[in-house]
N, C-alpha and C. Protein backbone atom coordinates (compact mmCIF):
# COMPACT_ATOMS: atom_id res chain seq x y z
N UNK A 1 40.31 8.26 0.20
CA UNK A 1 41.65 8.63 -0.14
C UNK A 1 41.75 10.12 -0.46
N UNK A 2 40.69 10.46 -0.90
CA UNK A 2 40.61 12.27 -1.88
C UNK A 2 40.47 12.75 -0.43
N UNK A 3 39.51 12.42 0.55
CA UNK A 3 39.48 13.31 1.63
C UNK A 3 40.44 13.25 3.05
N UNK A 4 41.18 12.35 2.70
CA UNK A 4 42.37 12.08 3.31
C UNK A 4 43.37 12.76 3.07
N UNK A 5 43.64 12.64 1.66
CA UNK A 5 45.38 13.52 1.21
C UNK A 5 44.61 15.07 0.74
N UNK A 6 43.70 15.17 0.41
CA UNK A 6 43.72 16.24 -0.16
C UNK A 6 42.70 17.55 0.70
N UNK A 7 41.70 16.92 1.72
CA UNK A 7 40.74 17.63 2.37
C UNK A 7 41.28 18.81 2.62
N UNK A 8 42.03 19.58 2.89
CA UNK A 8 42.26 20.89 3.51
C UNK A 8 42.77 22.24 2.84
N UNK A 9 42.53 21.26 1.14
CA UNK A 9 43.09 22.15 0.00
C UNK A 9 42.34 22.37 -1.58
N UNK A 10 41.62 21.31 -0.89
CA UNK A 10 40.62 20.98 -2.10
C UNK A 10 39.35 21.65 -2.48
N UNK A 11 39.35 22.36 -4.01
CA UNK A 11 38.13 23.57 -4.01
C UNK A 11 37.10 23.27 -4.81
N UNK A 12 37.85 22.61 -5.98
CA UNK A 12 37.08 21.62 -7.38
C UNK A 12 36.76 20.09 -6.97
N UNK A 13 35.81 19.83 -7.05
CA UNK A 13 35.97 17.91 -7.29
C UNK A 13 34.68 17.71 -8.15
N UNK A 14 34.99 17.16 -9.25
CA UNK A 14 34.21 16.44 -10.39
C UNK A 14 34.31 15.01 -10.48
N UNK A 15 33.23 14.44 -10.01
CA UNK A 15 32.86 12.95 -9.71
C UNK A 15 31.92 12.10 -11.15
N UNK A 16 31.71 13.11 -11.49
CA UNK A 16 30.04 12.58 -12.33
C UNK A 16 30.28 11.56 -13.05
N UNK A 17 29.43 11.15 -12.51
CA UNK A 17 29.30 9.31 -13.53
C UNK A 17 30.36 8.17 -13.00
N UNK A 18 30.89 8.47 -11.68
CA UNK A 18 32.14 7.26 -11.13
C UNK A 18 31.01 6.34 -10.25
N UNK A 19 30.74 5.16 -11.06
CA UNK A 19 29.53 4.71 -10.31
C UNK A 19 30.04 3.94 -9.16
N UNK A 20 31.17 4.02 -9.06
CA UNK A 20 31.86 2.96 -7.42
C UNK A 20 31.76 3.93 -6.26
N UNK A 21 31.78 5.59 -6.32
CA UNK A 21 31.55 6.08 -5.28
C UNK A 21 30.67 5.82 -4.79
N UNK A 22 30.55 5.95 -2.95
CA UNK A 22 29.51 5.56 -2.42
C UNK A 22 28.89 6.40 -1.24
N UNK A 23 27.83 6.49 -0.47
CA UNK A 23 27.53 7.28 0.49
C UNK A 23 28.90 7.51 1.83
N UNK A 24 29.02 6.13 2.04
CA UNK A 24 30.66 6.38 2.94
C UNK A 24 31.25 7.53 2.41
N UNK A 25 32.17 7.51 1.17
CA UNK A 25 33.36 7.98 0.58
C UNK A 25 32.75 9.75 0.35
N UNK A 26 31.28 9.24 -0.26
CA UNK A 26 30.69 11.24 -0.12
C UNK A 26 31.07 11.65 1.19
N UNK A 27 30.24 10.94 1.78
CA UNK A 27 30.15 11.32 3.20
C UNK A 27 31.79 12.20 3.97
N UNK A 28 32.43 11.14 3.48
CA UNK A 28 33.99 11.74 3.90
C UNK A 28 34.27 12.74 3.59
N UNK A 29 34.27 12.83 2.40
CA UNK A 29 34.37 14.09 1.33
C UNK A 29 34.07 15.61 1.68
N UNK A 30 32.77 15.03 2.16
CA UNK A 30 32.11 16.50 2.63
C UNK A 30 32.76 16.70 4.32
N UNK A 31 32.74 15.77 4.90
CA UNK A 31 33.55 16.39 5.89
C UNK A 31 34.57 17.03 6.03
N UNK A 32 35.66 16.18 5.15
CA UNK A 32 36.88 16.28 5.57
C UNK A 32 37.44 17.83 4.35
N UNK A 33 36.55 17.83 3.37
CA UNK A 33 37.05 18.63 2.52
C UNK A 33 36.01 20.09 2.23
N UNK A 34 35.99 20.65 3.56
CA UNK A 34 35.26 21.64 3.65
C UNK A 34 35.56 23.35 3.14
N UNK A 35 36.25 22.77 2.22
CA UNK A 35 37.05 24.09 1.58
C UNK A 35 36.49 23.65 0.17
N UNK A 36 35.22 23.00 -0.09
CA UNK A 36 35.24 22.93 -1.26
C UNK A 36 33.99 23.69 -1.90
N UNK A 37 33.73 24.37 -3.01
CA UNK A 37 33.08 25.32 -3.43
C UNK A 37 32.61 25.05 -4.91
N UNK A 38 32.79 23.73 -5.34
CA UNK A 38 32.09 23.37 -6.90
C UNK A 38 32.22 21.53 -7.08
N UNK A 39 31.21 21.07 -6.46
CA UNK A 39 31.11 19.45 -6.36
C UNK A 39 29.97 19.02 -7.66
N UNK A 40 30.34 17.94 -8.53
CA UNK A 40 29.98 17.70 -9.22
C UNK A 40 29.89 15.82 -8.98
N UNK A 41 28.71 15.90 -9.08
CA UNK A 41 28.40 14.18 -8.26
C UNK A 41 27.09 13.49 -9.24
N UNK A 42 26.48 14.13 -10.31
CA UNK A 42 25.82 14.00 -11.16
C UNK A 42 26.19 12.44 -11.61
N UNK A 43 24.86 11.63 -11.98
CA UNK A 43 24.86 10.38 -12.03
C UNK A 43 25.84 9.34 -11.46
N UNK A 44 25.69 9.42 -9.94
CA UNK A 44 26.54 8.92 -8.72
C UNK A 44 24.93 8.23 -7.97
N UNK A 45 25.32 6.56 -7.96
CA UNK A 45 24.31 6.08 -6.60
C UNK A 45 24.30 6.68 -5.27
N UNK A 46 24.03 7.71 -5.15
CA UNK A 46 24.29 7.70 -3.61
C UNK A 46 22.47 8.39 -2.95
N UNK A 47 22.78 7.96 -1.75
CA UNK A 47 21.31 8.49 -1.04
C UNK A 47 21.38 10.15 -0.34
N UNK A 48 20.16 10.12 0.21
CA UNK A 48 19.87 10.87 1.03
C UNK A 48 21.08 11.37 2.19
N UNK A 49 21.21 9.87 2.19
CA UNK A 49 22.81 10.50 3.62
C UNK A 49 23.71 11.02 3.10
N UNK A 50 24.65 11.01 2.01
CA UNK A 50 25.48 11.76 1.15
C UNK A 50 24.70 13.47 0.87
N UNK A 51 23.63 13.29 0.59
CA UNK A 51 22.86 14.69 0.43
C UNK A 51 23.08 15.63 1.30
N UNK A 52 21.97 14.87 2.73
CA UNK A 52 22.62 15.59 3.86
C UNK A 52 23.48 15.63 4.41
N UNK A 53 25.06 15.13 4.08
CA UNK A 53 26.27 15.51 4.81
C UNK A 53 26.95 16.47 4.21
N UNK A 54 26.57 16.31 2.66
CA UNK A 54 26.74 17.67 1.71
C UNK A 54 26.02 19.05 2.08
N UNK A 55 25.07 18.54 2.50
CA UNK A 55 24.13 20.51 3.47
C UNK A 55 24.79 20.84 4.27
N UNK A 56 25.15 19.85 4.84
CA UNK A 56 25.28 20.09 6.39
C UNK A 56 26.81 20.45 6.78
N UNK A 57 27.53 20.31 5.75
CA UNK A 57 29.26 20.14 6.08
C UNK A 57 29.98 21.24 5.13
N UNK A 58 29.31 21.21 3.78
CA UNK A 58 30.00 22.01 3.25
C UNK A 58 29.21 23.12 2.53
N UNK A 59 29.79 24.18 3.73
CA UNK A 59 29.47 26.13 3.66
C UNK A 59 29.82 26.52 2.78
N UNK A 60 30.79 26.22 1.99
CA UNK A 60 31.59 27.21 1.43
C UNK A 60 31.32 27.07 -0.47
N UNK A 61 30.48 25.87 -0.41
CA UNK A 61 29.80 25.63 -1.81
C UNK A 61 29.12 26.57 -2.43
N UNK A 62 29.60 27.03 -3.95
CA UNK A 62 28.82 27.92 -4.76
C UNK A 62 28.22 27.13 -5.97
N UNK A 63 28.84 25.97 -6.00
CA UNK A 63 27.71 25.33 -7.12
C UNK A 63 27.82 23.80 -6.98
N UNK A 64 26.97 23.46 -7.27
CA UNK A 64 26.63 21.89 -6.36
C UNK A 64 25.52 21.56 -7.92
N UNK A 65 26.68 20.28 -8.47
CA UNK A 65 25.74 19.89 -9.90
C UNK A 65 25.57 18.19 -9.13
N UNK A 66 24.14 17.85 -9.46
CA UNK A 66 23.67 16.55 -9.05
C UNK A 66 22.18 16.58 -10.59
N UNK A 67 22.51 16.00 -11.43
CA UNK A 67 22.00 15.63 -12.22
C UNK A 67 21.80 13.74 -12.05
N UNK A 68 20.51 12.92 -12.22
CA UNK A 68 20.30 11.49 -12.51
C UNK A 68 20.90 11.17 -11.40
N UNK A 69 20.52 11.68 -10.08
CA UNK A 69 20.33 11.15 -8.56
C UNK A 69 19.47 10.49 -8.30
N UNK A 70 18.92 9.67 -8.74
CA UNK A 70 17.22 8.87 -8.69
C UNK A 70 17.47 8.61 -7.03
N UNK A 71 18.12 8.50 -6.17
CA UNK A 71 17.81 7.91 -5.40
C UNK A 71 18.16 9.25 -4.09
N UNK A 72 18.07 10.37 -4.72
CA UNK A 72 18.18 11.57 -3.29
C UNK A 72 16.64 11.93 -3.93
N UNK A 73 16.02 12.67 -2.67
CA UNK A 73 15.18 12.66 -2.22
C UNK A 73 14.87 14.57 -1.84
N UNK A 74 13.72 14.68 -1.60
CA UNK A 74 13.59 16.43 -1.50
C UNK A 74 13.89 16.66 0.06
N UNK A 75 14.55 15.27 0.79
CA UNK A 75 14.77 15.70 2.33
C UNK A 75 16.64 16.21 1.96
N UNK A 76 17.05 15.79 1.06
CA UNK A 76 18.61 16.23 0.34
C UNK A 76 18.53 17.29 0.36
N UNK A 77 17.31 18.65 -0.82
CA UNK A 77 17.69 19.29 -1.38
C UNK A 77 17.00 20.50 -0.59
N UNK A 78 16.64 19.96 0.71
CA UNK A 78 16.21 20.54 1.68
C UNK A 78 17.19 21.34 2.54
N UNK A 79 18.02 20.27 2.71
CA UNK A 79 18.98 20.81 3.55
C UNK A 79 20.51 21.19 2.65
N UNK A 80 20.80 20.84 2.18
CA UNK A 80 21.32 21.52 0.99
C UNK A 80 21.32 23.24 0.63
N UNK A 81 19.67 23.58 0.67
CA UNK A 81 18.83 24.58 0.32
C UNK A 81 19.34 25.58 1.55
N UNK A 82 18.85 25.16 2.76
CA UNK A 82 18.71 25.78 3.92
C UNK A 82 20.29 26.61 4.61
N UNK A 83 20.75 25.66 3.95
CA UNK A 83 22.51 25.80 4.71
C UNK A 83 23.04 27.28 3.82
């Protein structure tokens, strides 16, 4: 829904601790809302695939908080890193 109505305007998004988000809905997120530049996803289930759609999609990020991710992985913060 956030990357639906709001993707093309959206600069802030603070998620931390909404434990219903899921790799889908990241996933969207980072596509569709590539104007975004401060994502906060800290104690969120999500994997590796949310990680890398977050490297890989959104350029324009200056701070990226992921605190109590137990389940991303150093192939996440790899590409994350690289981008």
């Amino acid at each position: 829904l956030i990357a639906t109505h709001l993707g093309e305007s959206l600069k802030i998004l603070y998620l931390k601790g909404l434990r219903k988000v899921t790799d889908t809905g990241l996933i969207s997120v980072s596509k569709s809302c590539y104007k975004l530049e401060v994502l906060e996803i800290s104690n969120i289930p999500v994997t590796d695939a949310s990680g890398v759609s977050i490297g890989e999609h959104l350029r324009n990020l200056r701070a990226l908080y992921m605190r109590d991710n137990y389940k991303l992985t150093n192939k996440s913060v790899d590409v994350i890193t690289q981008n």
